[in-house]
N, C-alpha and C. Protein backbone atom coordinates (compact mmCIF):
# COMPACT_ATOMS: atom_id res chain seq x y z
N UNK A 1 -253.19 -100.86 -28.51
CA UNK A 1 -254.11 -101.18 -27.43
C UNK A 1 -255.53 -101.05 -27.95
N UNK A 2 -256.32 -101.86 -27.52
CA UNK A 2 -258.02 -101.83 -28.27
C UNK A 2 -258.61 -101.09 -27.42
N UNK A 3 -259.61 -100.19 -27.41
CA UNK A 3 -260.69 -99.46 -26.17
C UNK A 3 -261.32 -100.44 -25.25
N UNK A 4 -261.08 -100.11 -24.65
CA UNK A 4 -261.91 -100.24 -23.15
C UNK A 4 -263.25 -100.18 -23.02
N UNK A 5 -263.86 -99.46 -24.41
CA UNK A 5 -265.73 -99.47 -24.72
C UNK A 5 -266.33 -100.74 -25.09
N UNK A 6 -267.37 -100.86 -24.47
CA UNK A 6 -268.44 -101.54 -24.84
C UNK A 6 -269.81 -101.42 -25.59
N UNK A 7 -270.01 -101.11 -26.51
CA UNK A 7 -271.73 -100.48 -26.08
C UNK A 7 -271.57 -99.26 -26.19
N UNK A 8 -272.57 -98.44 -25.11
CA UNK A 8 -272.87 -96.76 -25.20
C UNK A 8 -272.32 -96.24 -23.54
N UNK A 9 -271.57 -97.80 -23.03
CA UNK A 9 -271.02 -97.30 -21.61
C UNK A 9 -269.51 -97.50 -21.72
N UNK A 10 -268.81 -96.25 -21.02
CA UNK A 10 -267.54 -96.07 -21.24
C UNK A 10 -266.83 -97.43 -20.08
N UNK A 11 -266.10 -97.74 -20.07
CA UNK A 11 -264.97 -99.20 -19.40
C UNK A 11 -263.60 -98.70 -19.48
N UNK A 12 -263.19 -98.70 -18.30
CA UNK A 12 -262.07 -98.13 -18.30
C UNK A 12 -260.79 -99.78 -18.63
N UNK A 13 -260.22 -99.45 -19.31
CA UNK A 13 -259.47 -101.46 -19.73
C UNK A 13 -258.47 -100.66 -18.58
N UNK A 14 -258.83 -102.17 -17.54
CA UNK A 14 -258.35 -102.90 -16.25
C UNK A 14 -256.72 -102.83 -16.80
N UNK A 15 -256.11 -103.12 -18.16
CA UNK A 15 -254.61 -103.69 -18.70
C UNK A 15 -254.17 -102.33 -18.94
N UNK A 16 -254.00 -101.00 -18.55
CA UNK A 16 -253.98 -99.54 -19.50
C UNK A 16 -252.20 -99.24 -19.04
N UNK A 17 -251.87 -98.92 -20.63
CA UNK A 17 -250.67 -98.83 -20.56
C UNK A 17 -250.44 -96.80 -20.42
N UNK A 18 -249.28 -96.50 -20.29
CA UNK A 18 -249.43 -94.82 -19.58
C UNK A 18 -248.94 -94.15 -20.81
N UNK A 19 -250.02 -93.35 -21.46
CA UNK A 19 -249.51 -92.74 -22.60
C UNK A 19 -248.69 -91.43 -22.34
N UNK A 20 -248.68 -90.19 -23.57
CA UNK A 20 -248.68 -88.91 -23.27
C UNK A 20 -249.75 -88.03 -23.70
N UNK A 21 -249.61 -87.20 -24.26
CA UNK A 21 -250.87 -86.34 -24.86
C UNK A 21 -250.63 -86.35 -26.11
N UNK A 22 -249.84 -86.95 -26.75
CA UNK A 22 -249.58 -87.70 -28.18
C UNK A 22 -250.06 -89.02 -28.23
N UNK A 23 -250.54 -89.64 -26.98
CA UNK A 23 -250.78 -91.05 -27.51
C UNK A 23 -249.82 -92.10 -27.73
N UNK A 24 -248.27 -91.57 -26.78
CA UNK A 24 -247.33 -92.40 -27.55
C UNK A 24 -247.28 -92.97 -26.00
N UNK A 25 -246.59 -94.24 -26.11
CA UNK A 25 -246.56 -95.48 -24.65
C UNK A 25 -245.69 -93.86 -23.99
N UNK A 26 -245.12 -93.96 -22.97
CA UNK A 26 -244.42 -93.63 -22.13
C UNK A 26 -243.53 -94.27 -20.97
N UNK A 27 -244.24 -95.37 -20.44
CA UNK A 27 -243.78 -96.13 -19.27
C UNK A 27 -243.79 -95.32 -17.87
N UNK A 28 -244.24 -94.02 -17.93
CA UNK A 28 -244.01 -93.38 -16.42
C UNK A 28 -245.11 -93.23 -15.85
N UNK A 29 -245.56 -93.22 -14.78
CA UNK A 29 -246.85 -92.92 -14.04
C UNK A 29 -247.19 -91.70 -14.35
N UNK A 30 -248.22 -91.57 -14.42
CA UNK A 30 -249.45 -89.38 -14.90
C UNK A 30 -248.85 -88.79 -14.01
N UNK A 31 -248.52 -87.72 -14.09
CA UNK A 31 -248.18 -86.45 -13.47
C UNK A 31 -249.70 -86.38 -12.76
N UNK A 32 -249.28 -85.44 -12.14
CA UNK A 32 -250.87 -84.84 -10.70
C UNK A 32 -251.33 -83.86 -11.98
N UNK A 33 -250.81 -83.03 -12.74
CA UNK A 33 -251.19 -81.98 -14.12
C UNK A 33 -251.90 -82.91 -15.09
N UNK A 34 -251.20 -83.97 -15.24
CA UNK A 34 -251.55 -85.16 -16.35
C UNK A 34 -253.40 -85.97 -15.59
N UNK A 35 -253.18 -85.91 -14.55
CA UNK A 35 -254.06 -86.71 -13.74
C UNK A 35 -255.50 -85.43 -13.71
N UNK A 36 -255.10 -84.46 -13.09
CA UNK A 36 -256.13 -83.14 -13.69
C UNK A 36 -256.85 -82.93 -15.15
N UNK A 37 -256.10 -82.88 -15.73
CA UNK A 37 -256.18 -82.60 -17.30
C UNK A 37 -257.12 -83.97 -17.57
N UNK A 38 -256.71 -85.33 -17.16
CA UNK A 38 -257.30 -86.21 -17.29
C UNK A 38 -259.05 -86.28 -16.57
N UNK A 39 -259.04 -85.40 -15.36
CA UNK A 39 -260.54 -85.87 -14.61
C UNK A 39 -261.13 -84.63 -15.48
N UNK A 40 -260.98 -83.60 -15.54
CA UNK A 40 -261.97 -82.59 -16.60
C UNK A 40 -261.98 -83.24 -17.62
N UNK A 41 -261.03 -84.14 -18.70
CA UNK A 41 -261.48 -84.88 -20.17
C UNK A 41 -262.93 -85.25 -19.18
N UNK A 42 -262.83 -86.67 -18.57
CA UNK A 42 -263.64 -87.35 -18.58
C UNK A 42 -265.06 -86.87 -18.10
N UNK A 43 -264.94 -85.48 -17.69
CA UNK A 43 -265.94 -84.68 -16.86
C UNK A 43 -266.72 -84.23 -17.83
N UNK A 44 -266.08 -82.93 -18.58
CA UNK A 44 -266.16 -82.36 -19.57
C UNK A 44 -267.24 -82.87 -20.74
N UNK A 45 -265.72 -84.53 -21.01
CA UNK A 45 -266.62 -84.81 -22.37
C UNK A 45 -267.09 -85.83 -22.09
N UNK A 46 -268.42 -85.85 -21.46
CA UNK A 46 -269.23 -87.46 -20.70
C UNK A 46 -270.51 -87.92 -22.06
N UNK A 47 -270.97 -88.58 -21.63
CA UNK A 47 -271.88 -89.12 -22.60
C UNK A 47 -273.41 -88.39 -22.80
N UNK A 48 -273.77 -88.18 -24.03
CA UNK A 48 -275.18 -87.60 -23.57
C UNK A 48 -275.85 -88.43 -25.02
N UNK A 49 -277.44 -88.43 -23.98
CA UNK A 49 -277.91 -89.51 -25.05
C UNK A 49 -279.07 -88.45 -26.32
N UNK A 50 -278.76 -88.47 -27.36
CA UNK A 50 -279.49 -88.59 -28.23
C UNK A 50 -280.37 -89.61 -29.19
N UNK A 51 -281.46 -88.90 -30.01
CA UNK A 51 -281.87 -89.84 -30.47
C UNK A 51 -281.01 -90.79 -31.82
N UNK A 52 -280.07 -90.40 -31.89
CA UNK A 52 -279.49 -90.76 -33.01
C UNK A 52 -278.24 -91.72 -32.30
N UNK A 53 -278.18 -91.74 -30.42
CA UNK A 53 -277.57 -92.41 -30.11
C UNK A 53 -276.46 -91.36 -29.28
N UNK A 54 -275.39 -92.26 -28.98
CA UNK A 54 -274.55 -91.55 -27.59
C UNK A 54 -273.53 -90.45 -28.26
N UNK A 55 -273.71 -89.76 -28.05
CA UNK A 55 -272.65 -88.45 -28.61
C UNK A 55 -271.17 -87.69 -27.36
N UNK A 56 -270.81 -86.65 -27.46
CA UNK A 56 -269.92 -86.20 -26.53
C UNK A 56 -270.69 -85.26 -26.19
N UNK A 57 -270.92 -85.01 -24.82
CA UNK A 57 -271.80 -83.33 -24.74
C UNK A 57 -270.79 -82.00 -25.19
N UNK A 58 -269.45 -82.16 -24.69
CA UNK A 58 -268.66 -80.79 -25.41
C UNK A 58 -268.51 -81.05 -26.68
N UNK A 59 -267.24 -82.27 -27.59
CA UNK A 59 -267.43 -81.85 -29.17
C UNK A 59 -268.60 -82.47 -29.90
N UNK A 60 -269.17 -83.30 -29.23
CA UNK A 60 -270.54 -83.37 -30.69
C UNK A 60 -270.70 -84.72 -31.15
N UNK A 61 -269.53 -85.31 -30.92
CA UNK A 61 -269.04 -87.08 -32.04
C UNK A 61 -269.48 -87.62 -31.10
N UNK A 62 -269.17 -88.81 -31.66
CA UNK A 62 -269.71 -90.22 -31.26
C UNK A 62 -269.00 -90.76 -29.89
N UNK A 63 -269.75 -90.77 -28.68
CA UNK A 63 -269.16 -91.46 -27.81
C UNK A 63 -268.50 -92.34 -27.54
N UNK A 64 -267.59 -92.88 -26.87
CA UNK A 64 -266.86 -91.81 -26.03
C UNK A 64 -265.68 -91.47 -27.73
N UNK A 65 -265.64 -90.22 -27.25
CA UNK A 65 -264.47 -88.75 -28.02
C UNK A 65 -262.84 -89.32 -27.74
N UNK A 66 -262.12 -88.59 -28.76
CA UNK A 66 -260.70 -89.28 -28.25
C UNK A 66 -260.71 -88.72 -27.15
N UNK A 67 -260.80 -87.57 -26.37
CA UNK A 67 -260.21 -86.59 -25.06
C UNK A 67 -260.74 -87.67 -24.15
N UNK A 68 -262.12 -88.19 -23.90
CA UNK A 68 -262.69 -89.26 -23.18
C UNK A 68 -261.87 -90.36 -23.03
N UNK A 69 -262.12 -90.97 -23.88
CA UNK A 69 -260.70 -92.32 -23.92
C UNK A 69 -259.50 -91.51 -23.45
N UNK A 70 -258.91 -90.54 -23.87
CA UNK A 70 -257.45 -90.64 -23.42
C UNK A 70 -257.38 -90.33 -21.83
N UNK A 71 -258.52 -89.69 -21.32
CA UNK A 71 -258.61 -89.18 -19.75
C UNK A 71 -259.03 -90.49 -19.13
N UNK A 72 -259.81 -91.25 -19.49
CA UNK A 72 -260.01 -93.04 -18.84
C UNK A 72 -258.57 -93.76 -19.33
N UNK A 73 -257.41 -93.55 -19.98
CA UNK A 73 -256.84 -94.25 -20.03
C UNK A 73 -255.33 -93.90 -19.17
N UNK A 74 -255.66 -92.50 -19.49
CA UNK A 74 -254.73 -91.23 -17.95
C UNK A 74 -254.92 -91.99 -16.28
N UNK A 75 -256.67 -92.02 -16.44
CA UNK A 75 -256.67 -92.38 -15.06
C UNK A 75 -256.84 -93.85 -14.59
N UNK A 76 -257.16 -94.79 -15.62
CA UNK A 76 -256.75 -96.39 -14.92
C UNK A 76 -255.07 -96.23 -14.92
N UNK A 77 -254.17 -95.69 -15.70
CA UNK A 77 -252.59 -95.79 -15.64
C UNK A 77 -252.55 -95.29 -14.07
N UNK A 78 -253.14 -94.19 -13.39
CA UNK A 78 -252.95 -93.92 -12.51
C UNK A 78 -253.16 -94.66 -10.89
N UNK A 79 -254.15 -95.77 -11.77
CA UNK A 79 -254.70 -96.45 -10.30
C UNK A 79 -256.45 -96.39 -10.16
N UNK A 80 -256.63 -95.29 -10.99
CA UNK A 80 -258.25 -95.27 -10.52
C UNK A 80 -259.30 -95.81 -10.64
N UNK A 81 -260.42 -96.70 -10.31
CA UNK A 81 -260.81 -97.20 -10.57
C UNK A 81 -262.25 -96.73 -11.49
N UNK A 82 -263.46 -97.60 -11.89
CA UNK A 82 -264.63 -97.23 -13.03
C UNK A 82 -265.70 -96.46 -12.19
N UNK A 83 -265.35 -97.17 -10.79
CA UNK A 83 -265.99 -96.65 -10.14
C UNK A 83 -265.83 -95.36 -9.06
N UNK A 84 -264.42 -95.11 -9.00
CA UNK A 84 -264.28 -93.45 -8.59
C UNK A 84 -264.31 -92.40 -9.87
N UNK A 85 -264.05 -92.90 -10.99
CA UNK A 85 -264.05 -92.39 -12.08
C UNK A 85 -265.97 -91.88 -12.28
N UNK A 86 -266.54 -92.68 -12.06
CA UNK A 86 -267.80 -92.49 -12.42
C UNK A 86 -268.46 -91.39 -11.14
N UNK A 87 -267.69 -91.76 -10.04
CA UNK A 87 -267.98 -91.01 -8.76
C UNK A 87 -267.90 -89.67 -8.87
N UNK A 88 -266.98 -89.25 -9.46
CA UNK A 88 -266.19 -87.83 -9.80
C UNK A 88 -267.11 -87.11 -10.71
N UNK A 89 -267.32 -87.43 -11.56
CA UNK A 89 -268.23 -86.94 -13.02
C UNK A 89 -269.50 -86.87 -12.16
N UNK A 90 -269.99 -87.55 -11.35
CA UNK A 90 -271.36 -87.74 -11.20
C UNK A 90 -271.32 -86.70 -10.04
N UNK A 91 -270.41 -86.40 -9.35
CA UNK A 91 -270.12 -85.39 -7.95
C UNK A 91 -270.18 -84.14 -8.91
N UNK A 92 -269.21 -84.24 -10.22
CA UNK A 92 -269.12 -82.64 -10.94
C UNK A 92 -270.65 -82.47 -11.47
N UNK A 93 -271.35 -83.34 -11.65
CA UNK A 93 -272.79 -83.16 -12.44
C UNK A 93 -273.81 -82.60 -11.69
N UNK A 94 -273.59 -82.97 -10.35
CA UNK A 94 -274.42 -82.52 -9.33
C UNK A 94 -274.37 -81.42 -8.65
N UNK A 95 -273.23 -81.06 -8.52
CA UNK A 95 -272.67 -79.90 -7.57
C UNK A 95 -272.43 -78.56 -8.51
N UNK A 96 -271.85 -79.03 -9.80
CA UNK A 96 -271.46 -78.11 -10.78
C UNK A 96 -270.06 -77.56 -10.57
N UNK A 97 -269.43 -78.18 -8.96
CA UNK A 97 -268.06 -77.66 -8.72
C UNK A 97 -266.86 -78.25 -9.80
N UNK A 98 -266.18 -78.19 -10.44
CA UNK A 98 -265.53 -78.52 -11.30
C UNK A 98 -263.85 -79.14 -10.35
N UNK A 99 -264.09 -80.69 -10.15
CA UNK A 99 -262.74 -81.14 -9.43
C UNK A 99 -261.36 -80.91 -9.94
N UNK A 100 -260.97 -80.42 -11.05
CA UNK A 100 -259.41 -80.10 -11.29
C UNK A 100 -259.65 -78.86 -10.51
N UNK A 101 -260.16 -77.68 -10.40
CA UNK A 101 -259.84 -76.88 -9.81
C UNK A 101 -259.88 -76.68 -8.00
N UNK A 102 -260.08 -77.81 -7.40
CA UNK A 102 -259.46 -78.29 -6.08
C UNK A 102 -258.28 -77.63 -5.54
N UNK A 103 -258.14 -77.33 -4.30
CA UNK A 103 -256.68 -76.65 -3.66
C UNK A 103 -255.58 -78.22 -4.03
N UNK A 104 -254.15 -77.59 -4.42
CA UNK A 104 -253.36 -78.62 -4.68
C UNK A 104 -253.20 -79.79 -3.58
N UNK A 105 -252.92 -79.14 -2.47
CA UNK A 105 -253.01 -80.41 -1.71
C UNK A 105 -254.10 -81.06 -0.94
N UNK A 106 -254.44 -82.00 -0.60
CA UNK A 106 -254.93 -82.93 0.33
C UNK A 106 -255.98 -81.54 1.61
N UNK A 107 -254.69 -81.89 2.09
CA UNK A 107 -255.15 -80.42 3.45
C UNK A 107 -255.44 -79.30 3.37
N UNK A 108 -256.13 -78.93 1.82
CA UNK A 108 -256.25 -77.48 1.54
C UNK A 108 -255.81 -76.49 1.91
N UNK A 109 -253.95 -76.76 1.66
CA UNK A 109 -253.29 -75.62 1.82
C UNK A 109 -252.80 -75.52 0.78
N UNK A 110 -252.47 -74.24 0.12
CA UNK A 110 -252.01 -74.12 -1.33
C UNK A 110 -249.84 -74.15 -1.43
């Protein structure tokens, strides 16, 4: 499969087949653990601009990081779109609340 990047802005590819945490196909829809694990990647390791160009703010490399790609490719398998994806990161940036750690269900009952 080719990335979903363009440029210095992350694209989630619309065609995303459902890996594992090896990177190998799978064919099954993300687990809700898989789907978590996936919104902190993309939270976590977002883009920050230097002068030398777009880096990862947690490891350091060149934007977007494998953990980045593999959490945009976790969550288009799941359904999500560039734009709740971008919603989420930009809600964790602001608030500082960190969304994997959310009550499990819906109705905030544990």
């Amino acid at each position: 499969m080719t990335g979903g990047f363009s440029g210095d802005t992350a694209a989630v590819n619309p065609i995303a087949e459902i890996f594992d945490f090896a990177g190998q196909v799978t064919g099954q829809p993300p687990t809700r653990v898989e789907i978590q694990l996936a919104v902190r990647a993309v939270c976590v390791h977002a883009a920050e601009s230097w002068q030398h160009g777009m880096f990862c703010a947690n490891c350091h490399v060149r934007f977007p990081c494998r953990l980045h790609r593999w959490g945009c490719r976790v969550l288009a398998a799941a359904g999500w779109s560039e734009e709740t994806v971008a919603a989420v990161c930009a809600d964790f940036r602001r608030t500082g609340c960190p969304p994997w750690e959310l009550p499990p269900t819906e109705s905030g009952t544990a």
